[in-house]
Protein backbone atom coordinates (compact mmCIF):
# COMPACT_ATOMS: atom_id res chain seq x y z
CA UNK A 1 69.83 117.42 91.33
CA UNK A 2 69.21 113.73 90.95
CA UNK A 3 66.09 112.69 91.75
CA UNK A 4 63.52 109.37 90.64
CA UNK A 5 59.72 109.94 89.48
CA UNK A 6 57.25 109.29 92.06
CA UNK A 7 56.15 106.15 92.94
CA UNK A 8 52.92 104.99 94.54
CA UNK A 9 52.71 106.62 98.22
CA UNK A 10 51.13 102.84 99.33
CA UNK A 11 55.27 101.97 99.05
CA UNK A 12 55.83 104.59 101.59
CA UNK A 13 53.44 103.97 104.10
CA UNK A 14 54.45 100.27 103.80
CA UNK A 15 57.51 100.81 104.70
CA UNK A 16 56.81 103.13 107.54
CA UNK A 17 53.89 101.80 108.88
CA UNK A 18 56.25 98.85 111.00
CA UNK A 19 56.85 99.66 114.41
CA UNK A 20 60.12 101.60 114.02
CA UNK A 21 62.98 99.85 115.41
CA UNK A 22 67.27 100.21 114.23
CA UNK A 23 67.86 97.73 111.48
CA UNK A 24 71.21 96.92 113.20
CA UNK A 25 69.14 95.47 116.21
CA UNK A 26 65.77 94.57 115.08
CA UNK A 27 65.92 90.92 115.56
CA UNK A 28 63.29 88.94 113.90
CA UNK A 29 64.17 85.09 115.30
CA UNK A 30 66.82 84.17 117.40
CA UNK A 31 68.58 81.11 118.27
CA UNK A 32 72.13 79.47 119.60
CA UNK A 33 73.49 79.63 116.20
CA UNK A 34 72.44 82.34 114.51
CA UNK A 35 70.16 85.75 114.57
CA UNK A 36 68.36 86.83 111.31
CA UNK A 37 67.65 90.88 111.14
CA UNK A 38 65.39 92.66 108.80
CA UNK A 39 65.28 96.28 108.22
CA UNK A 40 63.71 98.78 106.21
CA UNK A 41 64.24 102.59 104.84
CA UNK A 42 62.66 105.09 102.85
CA UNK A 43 63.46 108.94 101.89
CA UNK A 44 60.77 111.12 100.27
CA UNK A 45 61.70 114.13 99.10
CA UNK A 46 60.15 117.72 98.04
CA UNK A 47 62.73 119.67 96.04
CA UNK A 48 62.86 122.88 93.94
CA UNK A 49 65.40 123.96 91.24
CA UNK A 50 66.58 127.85 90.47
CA UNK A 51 69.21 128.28 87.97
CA UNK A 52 69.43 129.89 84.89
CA UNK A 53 68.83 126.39 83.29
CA UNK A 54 66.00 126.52 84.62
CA UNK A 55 63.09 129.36 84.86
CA UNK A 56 59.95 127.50 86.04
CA UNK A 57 61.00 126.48 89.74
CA UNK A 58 58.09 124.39 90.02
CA UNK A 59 58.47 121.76 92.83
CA UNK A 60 58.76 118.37 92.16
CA UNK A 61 57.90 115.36 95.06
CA UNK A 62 59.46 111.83 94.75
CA UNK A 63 60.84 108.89 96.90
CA UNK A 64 64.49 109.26 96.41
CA UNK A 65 65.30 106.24 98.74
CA UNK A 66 63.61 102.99 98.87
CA UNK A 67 65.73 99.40 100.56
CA UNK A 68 65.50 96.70 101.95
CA UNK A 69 67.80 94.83 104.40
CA UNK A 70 68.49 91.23 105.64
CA UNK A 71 70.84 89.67 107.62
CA UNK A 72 71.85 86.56 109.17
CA UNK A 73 74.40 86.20 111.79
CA UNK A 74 75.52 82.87 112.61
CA UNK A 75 78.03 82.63 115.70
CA UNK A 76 81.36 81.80 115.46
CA UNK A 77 81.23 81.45 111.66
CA UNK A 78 80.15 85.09 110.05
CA UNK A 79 77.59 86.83 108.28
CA UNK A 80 75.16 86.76 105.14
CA UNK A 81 73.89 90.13 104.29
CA UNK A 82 71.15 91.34 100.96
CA UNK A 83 70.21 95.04 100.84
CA UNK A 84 68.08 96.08 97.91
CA UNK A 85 67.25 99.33 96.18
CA UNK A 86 63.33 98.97 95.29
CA UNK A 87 63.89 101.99 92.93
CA UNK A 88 66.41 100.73 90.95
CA UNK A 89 66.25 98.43 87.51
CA UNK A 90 69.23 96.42 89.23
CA UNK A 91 67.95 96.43 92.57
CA UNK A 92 70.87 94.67 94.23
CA UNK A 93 73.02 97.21 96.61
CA UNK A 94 74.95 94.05 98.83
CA UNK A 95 74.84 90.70 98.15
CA UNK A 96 77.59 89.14 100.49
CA UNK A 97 79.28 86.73 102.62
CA UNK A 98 81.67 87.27 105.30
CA UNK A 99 83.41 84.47 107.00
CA UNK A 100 85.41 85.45 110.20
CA UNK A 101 85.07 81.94 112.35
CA UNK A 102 84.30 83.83 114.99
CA UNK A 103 87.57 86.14 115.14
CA UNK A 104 89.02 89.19 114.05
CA UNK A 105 90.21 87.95 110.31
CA UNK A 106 87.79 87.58 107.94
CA UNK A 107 87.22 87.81 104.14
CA UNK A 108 84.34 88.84 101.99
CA UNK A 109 82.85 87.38 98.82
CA UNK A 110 80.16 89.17 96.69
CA UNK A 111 79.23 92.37 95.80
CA UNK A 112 80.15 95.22 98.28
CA UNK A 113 80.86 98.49 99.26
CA UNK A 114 84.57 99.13 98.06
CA UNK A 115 87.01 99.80 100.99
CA UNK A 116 88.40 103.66 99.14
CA UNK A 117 86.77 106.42 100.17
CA UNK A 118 85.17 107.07 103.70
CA UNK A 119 82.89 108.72 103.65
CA UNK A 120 81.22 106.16 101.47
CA UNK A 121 81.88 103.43 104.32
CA UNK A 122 79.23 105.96 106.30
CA UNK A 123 75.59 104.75 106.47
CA UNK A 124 73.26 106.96 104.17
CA UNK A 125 70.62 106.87 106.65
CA UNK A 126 73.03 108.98 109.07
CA UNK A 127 74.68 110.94 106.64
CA UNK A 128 74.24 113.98 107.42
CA UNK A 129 74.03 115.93 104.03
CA UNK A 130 70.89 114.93 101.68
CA UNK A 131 73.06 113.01 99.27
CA UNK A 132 76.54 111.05 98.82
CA UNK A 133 79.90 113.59 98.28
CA UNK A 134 80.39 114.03 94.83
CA UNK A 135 83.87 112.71 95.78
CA UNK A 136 81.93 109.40 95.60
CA UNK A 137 79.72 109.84 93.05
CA UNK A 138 81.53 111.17 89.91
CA UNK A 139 85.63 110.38 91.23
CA UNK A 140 85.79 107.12 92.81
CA UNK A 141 84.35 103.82 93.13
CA UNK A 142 81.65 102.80 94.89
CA UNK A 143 80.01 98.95 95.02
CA UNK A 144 82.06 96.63 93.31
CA UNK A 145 81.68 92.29 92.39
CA UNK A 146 84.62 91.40 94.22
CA UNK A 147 86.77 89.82 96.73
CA UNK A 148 87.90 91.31 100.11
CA UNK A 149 90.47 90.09 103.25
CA UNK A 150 90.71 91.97 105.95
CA UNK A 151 92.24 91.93 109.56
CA UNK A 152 91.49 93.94 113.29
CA UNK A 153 94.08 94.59 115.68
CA UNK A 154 93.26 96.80 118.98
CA UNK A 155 94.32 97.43 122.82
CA UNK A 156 92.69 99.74 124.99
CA UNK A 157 94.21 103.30 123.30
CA UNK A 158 93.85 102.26 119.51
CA UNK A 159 92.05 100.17 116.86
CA UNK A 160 93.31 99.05 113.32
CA UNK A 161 91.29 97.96 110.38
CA UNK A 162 93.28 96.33 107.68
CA UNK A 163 91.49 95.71 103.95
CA UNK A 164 92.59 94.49 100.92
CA UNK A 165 90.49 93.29 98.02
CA UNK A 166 90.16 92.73 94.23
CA UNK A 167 87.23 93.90 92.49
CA UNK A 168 85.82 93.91 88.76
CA UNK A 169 86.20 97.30 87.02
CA UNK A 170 83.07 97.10 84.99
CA UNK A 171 80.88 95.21 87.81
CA UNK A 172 79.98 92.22 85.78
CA UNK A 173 77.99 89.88 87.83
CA UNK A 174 77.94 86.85 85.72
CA UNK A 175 80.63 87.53 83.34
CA UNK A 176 84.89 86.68 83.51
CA UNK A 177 87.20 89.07 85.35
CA UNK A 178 87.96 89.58 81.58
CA UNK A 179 88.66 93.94 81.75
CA UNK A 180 91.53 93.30 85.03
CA UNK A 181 91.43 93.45 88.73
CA UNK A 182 90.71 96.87 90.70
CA UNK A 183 93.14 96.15 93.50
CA UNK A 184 92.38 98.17 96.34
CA UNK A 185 94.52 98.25 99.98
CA UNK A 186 93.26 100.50 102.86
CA UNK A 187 93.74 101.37 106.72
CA UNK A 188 91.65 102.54 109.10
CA UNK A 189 93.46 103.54 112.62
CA UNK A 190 91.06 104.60 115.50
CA UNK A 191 92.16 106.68 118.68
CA UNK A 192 89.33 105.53 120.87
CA UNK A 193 89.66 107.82 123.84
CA UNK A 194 88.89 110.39 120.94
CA UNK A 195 87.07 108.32 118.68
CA UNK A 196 88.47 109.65 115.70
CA UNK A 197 89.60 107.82 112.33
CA UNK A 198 92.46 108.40 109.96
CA UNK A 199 92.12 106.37 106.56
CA UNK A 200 94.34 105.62 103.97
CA UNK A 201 93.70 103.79 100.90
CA UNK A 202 95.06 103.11 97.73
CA UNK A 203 93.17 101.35 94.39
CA UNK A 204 95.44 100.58 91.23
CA UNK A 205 93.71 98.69 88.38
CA UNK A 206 95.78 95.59 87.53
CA UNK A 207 96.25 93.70 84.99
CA UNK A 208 94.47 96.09 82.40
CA UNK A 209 93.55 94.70 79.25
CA UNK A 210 95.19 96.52 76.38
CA UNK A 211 92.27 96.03 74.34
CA UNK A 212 89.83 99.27 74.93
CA UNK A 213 86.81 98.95 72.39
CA UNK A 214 83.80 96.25 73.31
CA UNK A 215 82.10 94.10 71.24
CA UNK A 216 79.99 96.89 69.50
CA UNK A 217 83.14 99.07 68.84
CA UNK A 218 82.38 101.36 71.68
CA UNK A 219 85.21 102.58 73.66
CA UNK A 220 85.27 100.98 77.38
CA UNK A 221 85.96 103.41 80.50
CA UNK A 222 87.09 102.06 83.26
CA UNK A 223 87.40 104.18 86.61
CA UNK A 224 90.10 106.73 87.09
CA UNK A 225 92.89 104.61 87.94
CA UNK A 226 96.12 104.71 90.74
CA UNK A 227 93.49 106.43 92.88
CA UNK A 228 94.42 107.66 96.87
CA UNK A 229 92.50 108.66 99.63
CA UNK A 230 92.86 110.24 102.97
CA UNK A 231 90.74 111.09 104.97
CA UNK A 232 90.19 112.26 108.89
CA UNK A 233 86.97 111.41 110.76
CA UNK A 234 85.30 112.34 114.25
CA UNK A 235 82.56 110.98 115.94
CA UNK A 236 81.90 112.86 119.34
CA UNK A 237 78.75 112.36 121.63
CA UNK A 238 77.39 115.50 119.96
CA UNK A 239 79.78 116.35 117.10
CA UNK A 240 80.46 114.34 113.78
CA UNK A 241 82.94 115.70 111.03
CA UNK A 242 85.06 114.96 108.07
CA UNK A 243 87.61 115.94 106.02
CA UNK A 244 88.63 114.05 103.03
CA UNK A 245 90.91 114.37 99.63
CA UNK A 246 90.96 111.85 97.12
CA UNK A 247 92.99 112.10 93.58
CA UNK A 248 94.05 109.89 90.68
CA UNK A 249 97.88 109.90 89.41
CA UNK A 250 96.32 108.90 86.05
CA UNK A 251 96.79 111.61 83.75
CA UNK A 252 95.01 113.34 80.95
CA UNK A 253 96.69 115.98 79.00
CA UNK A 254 99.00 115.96 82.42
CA UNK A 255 95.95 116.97 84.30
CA UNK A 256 95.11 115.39 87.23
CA UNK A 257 91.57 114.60 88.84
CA UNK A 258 91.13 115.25 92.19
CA UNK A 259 88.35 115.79 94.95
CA UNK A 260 88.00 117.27 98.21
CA UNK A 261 85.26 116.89 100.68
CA UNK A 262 84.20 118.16 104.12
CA UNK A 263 81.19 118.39 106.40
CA UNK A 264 80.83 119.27 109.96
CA UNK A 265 77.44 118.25 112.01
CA UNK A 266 76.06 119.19 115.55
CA UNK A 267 73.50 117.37 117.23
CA UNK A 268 71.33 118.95 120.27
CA UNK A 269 69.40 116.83 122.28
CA UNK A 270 66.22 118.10 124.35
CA UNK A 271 65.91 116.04 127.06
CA UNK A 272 61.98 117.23 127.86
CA UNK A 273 61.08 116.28 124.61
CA UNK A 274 63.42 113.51 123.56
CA UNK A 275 64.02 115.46 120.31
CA UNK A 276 67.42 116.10 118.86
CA UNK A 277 68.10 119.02 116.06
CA UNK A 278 70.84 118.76 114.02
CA UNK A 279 72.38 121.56 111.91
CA UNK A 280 75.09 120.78 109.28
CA UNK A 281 77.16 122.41 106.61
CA UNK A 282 79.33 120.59 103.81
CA UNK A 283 81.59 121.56 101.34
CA UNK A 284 82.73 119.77 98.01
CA UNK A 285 84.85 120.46 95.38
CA UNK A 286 85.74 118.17 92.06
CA UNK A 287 88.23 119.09 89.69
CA UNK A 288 87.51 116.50 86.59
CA UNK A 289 89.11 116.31 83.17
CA UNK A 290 85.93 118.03 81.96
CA UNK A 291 86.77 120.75 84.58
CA UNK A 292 85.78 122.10 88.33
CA UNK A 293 82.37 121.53 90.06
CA UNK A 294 81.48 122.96 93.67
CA UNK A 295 78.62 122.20 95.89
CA UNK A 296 78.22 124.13 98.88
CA UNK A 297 74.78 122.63 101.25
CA UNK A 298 73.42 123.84 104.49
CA UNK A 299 71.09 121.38 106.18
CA UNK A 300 68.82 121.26 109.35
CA UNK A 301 67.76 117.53 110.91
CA UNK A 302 65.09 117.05 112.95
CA UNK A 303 65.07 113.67 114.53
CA UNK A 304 62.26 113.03 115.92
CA UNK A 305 63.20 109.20 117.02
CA UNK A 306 66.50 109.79 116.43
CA UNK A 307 67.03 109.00 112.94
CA UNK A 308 64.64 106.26 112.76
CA UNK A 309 62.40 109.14 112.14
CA UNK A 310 63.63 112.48 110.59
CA UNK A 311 62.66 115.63 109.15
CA UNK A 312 65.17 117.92 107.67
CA UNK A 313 65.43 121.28 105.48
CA UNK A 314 68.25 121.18 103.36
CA UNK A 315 69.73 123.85 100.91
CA UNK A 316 72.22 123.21 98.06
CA UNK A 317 74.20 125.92 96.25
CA UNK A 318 76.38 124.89 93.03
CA UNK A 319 78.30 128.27 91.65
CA UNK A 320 79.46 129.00 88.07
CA UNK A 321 82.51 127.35 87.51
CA UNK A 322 83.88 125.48 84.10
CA UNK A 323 82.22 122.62 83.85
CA UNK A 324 79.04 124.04 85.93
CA UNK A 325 77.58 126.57 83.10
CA UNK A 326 75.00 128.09 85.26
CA UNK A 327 74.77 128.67 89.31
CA UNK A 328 72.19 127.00 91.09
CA UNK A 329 70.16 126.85 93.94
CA UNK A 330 68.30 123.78 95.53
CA UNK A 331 66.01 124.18 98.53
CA UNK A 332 64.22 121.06 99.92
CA UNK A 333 62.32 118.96 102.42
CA UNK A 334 63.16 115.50 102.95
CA UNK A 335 61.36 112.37 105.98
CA UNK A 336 63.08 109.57 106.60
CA UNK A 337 61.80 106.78 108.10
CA UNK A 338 63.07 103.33 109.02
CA UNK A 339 62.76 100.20 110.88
């Protein structure tokens, strides 16, 4: 389990101590040209280990999740948005500009969340697992310096969402598209009366360099290329699920990678109380050229103002498998805040 050392609990508190409010609609100054937002989130986190790996399951506390968000809207023209990371040596998660004019074609320019694999297009604050798929984390890509067009077509039965951008491979932010282009193409169709999403994307890397050492003779890795996803999503009043599959046609020793992903979520609402509990279960599985990994998690939500403010209990089980030596256990406690 991936976790950062703890930081000072004043960074907490600062960030929770605002009057909790959605960072989509939190408006902060208004006028006839444009609205500026600000937001806020933070995760802490009390986790414990047992594997063979390791004997001592002593408990370890940290802030896993720390960021920052602004946004500017200006009508009939588009949108700035910055979202940091305060844990992280390169703190910058989104630094972009999308231009629309106002209608439903637009194109954005900076550093962004890559258009392949769903469930990585889902917010983290309403994910509903305590961490990203490992679909997204160790198979495909996930923010990328880069260019991105896209177009939306709907009536009243369906919606379309068409993307397609070029990225840089190695996410150089000051540096010459110099290692190719990831091209990536996707589709999102919508059945509203359902509200349920099919996706389909497709990222080949382009022009490729043939060159493959850098400047200190170290071999350069670029992502798993000719990837394709597909994936189904619902998003009910109560009910939110997913299934996903993503794999790469580039071969190694004529194996090839692949991931599949699922999780299913159920959210009860109390009306005396205003509380909602939310139980989940998710299921992923990773077949890499260093072989299989499985992570099976159970997890309990309890949001308290909605998911502005939420505890949860959350329980992560990893069997023995090739690349996974040992089986492991995680059990933890996680609060969320936000504003």
């Amino acid at each position: 389990m991936k976790h950062t050392h703890v930081l000072p609990l004043a960074l907490l508190i600062s960030l929770l101590l605002p009057t909790l409010a959605s960072a989509e609609t939190l408006e902060h100054k208004n006028s006839d040209k444009y609205t500026l937002e600000l937001g806020g989130f933070a995760r802490t986190r009390l986790a414990m280990e047992l594997s063979d790996a390791h004997t001592d399951p002593t408990p370890s506390a940290s802030i896993v999740m720390a960021r920052l968000l602004g946004r500017a809207k200006y009508n009939d023209l588009g949108t700035v948005k910055v979202e940091l990371n305060l844990l992280a040596q390169q703190p910058i998660l989104d630094l972009y500009t999308d231009i629309n004019l106002g209608s439903p074609v637009g194109v954005q320019l900076g550093i962004f969340k890559v258009p392949l694999s769903k469930e990585l297009l889902l917010p983290i604050t309403s994910l509903p697992i305590y961490d990203r798929t490992l679909l997204s984390l160790d198979l495909g890509v996930r923010r990328r310096v880069g260019a991105n067009a896209y177009a939306k077509l709907e009536n009243e039965e369906l919606k379309l969402k068409i993307q397609s951008g070029l990225f840089d491979p190695k996410n150089n932010f000051n540096e010459r598209f110099d290692q190719g282009l990831l091209s990536v193409t996707s589709a999102d169709l919508t059945f509203k009366r359902i509200n349920t999403d099919i996706h389909l994307a497709y990222m080949d890397h382009i022009l490729k360099p043939e060159l493959t050492l850098d400047a200190d003779g170290n071999v350069i890795t670029y992502p798993k290329d000719q990837q394709i996803d597909i994936a189904l999503y619902t998003e009910q009043k109560h009910l939110r699920a997913l299934l996903e599959g993503l794999a790469s046609l580039e071969t190694t020793n004529n194996h090839i990678s692949y991931a599949i992903h699922s999780f299913v979520a159920y959210r009860f609402d109390q009306e005396s109380t205003g509380y909602s509990y939310e139980p989940a279960v998710s299921v992923d599985y990773l077949d890499l050229d260093d072989g299989e990994h499985m992570r099976m998690t159970g997890n309990m939500h309890w949001l308290i103002l909605e998911r502005k403010l939420q505890a949860s209990l959350g329980y992560g089980y990893e069997p023995e498998l090739g690349a996974q030596q040992h089986a492991s256990h995680y059990m933890l406690m996680e609060l969320q805040g936000g504003f």
